[in-house]
C-alpha atoms as a PDB file:
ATOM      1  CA  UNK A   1      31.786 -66.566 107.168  1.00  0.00           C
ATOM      2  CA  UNK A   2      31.895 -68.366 110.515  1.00  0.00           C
ATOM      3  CA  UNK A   3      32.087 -71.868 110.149  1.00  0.00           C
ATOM      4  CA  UNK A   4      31.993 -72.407 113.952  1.00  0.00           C
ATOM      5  CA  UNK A   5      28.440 -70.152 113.961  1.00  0.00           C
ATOM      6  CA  UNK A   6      27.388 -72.742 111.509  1.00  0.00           C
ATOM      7  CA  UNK A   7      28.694 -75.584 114.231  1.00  0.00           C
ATOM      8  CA  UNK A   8      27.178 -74.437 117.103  1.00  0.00           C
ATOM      9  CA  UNK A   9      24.143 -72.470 116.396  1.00  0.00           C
ATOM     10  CA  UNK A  10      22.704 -73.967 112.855  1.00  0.00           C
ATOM     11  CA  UNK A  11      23.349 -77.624 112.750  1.00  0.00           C
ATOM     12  CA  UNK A  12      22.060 -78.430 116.022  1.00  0.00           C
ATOM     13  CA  UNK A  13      18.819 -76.342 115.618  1.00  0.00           C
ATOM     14  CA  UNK A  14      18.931 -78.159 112.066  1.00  0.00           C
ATOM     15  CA  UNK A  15      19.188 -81.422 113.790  1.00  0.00           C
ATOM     16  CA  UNK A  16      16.564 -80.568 116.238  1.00  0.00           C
ATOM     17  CA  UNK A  17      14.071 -80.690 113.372  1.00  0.00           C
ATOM     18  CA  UNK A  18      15.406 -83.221 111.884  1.00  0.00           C
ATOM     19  CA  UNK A  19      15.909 -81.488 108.510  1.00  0.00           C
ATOM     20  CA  UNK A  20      19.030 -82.867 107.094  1.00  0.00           C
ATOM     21  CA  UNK A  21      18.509 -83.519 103.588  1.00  0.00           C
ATOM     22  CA  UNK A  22      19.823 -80.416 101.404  1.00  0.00           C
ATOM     23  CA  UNK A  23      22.169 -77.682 101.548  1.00  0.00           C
ATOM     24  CA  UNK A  24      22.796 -74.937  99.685  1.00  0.00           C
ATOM     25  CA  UNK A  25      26.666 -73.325  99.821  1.00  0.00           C
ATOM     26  CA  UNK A  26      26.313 -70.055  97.881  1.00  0.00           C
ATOM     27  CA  UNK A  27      29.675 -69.001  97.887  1.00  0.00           C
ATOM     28  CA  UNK A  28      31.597 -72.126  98.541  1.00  0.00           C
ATOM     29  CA  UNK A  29      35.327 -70.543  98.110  1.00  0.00           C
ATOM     30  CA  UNK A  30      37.265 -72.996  99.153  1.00  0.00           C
ATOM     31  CA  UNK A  31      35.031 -75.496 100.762  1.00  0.00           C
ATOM     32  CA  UNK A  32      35.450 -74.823 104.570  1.00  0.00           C
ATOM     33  CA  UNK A  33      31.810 -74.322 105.099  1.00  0.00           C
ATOM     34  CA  UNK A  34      30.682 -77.841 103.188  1.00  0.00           C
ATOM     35  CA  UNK A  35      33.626 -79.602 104.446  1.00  0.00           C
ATOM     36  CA  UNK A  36      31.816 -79.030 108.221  1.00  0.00           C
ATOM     37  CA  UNK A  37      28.646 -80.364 106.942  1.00  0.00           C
ATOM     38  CA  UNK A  38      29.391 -83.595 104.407  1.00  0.00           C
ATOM     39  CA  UNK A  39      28.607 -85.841 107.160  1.00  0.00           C
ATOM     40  CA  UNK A  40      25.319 -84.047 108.152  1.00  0.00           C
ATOM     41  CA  UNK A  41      23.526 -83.541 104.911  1.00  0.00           C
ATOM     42  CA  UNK A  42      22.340 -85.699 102.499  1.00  0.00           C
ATOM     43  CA  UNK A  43      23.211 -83.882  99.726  1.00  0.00           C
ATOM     44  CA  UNK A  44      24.958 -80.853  99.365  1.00  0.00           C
ATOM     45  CA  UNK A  45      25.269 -78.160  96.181  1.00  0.00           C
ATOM     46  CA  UNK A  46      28.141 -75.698  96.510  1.00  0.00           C
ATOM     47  CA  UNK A  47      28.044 -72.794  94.286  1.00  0.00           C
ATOM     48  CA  UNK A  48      31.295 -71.285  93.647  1.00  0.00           C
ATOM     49  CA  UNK A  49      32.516 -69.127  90.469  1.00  0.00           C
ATOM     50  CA  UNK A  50      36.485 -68.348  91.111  1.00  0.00           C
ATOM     51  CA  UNK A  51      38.544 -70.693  89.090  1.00  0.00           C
ATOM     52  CA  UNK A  52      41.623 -70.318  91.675  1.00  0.00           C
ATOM     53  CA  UNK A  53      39.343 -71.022  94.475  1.00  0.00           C
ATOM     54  CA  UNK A  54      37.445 -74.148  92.550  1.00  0.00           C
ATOM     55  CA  UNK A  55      40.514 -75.616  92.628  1.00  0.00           C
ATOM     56  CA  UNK A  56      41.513 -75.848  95.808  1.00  0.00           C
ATOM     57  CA  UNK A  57      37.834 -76.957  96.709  1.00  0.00           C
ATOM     58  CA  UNK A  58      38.169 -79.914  94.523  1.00  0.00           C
ATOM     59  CA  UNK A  59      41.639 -80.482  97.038  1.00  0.00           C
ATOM     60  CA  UNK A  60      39.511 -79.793 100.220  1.00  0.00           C
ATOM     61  CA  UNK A  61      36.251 -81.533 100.203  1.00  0.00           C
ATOM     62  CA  UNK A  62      35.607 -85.037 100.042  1.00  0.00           C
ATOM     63  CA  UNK A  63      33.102 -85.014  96.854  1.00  0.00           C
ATOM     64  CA  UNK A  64      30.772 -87.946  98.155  1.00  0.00           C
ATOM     65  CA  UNK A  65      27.503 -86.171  98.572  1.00  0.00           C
ATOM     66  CA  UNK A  66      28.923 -82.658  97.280  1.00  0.00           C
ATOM     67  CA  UNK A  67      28.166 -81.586  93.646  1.00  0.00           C
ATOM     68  CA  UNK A  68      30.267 -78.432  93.384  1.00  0.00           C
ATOM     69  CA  UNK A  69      28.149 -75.974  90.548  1.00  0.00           C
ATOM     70  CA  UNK A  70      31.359 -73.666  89.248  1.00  0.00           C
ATOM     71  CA  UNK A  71      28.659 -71.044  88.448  1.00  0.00           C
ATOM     72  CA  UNK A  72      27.775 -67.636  90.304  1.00  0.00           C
ATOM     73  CA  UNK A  73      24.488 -67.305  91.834  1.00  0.00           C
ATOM     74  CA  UNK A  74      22.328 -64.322  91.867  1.00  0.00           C
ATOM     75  CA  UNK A  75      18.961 -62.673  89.963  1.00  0.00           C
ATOM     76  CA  UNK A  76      19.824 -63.382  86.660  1.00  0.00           C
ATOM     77  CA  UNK A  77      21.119 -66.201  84.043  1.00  0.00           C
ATOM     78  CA  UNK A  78      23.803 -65.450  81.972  1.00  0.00           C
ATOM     79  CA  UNK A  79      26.997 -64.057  82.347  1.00  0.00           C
ATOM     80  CA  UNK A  80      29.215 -61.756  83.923  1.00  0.00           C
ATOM     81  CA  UNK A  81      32.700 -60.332  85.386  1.00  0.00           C
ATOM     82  CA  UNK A  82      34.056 -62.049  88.699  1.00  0.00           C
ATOM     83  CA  UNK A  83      36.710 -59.949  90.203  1.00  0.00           C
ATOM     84  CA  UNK A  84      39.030 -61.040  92.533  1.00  0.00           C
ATOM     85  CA  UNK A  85      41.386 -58.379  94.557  1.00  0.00           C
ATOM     86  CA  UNK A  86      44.923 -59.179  95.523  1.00  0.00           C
ATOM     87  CA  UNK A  87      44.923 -62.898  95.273  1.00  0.00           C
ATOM     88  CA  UNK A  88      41.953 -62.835  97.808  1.00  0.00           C
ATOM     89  CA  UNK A  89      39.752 -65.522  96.474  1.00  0.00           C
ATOM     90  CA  UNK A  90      37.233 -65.248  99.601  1.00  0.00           C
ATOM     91  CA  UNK A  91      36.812 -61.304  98.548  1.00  0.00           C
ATOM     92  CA  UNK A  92      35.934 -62.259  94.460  1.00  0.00           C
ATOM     93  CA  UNK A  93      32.360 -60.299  93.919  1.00  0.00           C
ATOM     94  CA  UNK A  94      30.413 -60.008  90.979  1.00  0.00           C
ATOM     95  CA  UNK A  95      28.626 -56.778  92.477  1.00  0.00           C
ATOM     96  CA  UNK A  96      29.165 -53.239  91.264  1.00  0.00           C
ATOM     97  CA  UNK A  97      28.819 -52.147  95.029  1.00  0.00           C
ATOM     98  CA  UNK A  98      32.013 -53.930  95.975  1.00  0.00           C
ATOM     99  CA  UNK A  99      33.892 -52.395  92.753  1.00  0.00           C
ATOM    100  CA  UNK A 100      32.800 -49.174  93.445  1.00  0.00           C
ATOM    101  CA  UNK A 101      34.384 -49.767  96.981  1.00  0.00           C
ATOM    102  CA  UNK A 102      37.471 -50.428  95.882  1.00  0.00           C
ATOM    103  CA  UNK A 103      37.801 -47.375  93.568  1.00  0.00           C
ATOM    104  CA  UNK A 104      41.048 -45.517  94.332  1.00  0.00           C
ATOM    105  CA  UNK A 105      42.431 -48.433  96.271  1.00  0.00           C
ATOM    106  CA  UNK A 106      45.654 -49.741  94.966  1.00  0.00           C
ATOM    107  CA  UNK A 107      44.669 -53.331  94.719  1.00  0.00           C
ATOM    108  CA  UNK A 108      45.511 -55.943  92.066  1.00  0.00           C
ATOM    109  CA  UNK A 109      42.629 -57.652  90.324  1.00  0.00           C
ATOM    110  CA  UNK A 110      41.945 -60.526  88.424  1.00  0.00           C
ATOM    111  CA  UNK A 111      38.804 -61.188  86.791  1.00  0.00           C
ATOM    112  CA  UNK A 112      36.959 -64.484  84.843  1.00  0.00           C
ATOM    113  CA  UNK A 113      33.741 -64.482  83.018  1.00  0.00           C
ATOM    114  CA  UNK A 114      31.425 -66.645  84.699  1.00  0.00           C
ATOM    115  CA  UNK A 115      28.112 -68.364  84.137  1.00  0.00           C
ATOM    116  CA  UNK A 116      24.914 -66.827  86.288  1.00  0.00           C
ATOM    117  CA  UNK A 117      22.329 -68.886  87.123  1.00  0.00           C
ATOM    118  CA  UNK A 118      18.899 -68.409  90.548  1.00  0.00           C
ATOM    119  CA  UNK A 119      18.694 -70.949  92.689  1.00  0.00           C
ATOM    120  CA  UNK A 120      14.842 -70.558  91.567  1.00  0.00           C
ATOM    121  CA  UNK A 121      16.022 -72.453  88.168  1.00  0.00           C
ATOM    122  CA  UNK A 122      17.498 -75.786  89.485  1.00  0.00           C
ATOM    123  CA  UNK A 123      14.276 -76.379  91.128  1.00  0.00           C
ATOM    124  CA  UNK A 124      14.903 -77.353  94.162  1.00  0.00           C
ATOM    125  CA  UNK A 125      12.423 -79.171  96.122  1.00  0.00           C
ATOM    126  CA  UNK A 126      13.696 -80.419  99.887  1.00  0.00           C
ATOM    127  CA  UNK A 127      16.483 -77.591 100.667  1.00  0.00           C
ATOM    128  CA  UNK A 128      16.988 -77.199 104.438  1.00  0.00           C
ATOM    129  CA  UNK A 129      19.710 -74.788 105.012  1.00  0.00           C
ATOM    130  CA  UNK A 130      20.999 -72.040 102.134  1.00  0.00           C
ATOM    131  CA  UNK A 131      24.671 -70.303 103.368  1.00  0.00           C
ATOM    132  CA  UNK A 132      24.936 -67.070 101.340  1.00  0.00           C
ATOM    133  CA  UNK A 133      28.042 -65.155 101.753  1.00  0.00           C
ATOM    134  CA  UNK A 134      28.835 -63.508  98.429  1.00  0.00           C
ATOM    135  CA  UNK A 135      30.789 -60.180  98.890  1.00  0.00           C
ATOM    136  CA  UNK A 136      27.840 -57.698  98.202  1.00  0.00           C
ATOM    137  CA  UNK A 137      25.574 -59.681  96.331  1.00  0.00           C
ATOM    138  CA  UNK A 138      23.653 -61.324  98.834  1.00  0.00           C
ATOM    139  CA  UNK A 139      20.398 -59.177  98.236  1.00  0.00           C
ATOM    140  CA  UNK A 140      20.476 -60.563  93.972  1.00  0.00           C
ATOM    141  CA  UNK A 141      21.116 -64.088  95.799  1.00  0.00           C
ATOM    142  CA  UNK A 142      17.959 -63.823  97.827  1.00  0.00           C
ATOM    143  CA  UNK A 143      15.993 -62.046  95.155  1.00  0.00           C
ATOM    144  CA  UNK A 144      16.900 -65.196  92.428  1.00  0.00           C
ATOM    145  CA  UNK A 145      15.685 -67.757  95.254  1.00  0.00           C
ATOM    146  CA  UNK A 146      12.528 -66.570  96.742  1.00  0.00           C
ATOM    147  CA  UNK A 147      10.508 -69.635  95.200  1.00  0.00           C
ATOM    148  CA  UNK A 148      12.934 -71.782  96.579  1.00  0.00           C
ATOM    149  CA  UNK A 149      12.574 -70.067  99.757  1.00  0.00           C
ATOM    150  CA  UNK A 150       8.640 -69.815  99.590  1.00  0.00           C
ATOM    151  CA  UNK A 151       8.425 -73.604  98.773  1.00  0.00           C
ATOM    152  CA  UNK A 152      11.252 -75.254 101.455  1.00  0.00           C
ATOM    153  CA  UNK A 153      11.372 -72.388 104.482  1.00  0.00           C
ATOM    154  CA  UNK A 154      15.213 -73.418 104.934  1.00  0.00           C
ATOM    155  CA  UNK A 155      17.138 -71.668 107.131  1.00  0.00           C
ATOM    156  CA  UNK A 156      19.214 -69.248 105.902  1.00  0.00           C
ATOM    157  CA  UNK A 157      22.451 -68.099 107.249  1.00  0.00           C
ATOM    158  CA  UNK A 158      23.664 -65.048 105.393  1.00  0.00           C
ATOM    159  CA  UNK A 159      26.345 -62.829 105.627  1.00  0.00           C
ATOM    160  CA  UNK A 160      25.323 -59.229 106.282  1.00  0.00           C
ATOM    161  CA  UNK A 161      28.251 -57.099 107.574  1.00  0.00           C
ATOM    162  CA  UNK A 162      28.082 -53.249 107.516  1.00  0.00           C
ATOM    163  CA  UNK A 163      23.832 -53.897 106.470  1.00  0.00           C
ATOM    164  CA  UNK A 164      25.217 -54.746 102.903  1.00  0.00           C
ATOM    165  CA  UNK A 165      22.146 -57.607 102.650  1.00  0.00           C
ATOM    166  CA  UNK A 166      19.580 -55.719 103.900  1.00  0.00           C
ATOM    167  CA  UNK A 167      17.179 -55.717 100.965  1.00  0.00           C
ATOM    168  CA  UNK A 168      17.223 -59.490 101.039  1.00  0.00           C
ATOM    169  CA  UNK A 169      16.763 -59.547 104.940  1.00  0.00           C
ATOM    170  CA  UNK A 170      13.601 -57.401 104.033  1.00  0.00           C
ATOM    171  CA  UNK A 171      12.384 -59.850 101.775  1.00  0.00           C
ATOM    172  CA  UNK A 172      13.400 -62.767 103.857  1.00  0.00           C
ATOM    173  CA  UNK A 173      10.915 -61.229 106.720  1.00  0.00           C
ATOM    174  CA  UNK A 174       7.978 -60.436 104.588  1.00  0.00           C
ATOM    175  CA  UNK A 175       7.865 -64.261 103.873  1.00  0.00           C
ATOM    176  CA  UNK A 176       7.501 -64.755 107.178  1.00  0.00           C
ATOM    177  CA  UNK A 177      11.002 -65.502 108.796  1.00  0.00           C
ATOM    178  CA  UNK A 178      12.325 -64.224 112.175  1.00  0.00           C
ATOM    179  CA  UNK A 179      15.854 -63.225 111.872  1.00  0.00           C
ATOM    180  CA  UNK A 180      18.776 -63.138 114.294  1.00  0.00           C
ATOM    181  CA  UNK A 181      21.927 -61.511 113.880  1.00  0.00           C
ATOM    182  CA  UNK A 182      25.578 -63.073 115.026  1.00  0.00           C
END
């Protein structure tokens, strides 16, 4: 996801409004989208489920105002199968769509059993911006958060190549938002 999008277009809209106290990373990976925002937000939760790529956030971001949750997010809480193809952290998915995908391919995979939790279940009460870029399972993401969404109107910046998201841009516009693609 672009980081620089995030630079130029969010944060200064973001600052504009002066809404700077909570962000939500939903699919952290390796922390480069936090990292550009530590010194802009008040608090920041990064979700992020790999084990190899927890890691190397722990290495990348300065932890002051971060609280890394090494949990997936989506519609449900419980657990399930992360799967991560060829040593690609940044492509691990929890979603059946991407799996089905890669059927045939000859990839290598490595998979963890995670924890599942919404975003509707922490509660959330002052979130300004929510990131979502989680290989395929954006539209669970959105579906899991649309309290959260109803009660802070953050914006959201979500990754939606090849339409993959577009059940939870549906749902984002029937609560009202206008939405721009990059």
């Amino acid at each position: 996801m672009s980081a620089k999008k995030i630079i130029d277009v969010v944060l200064p809209l973001l600052e504009k409004q002066g809404r700077n106290k909570t962000y939500l990373d939903i699919g952290a990976n390796v922390g480069n989208t936090t990292n550009i925002c530590t010194h802009f937000f008040n608090n920041i939760h990064s979700f992020e489920p790999n084990p190899n790529a927890i890691e190397l956030f722990k290495q990348n971001v300065d932890l002051t105002n971060v609280l890394l949750h090494e949990i997936a997010i989506s519609n449900f809480i419980g657990q399930t199968t992360l799967t991560e193809p060829n040593d690609r952290s940044d492509h691990s998915t929890i979603s059946d769509r991407r799996l089905k995908k890669w059927t045939g391919q000859k990839n290598t995979y490595k998979t963890f059993e995670v924890n599942v939790k919404t975003i509707d279940s922490f509660n959330f009460q002052d979130v300004d911006f929510i990131k979502i870029d989680t290989e395929q399972s954006e539209n669970e993401v959105v579906e899991g958060s649309l309290e959260t969404i109803k009660r802070c109107s953050p914006i959201i910046f979500m990754e939606n190549k090849r339409k993959e998201a577009a059940i939870a841009k549906d749902l984002i516009i029937q609560l009202g938002y206008n939405v721009k693609i990059y």
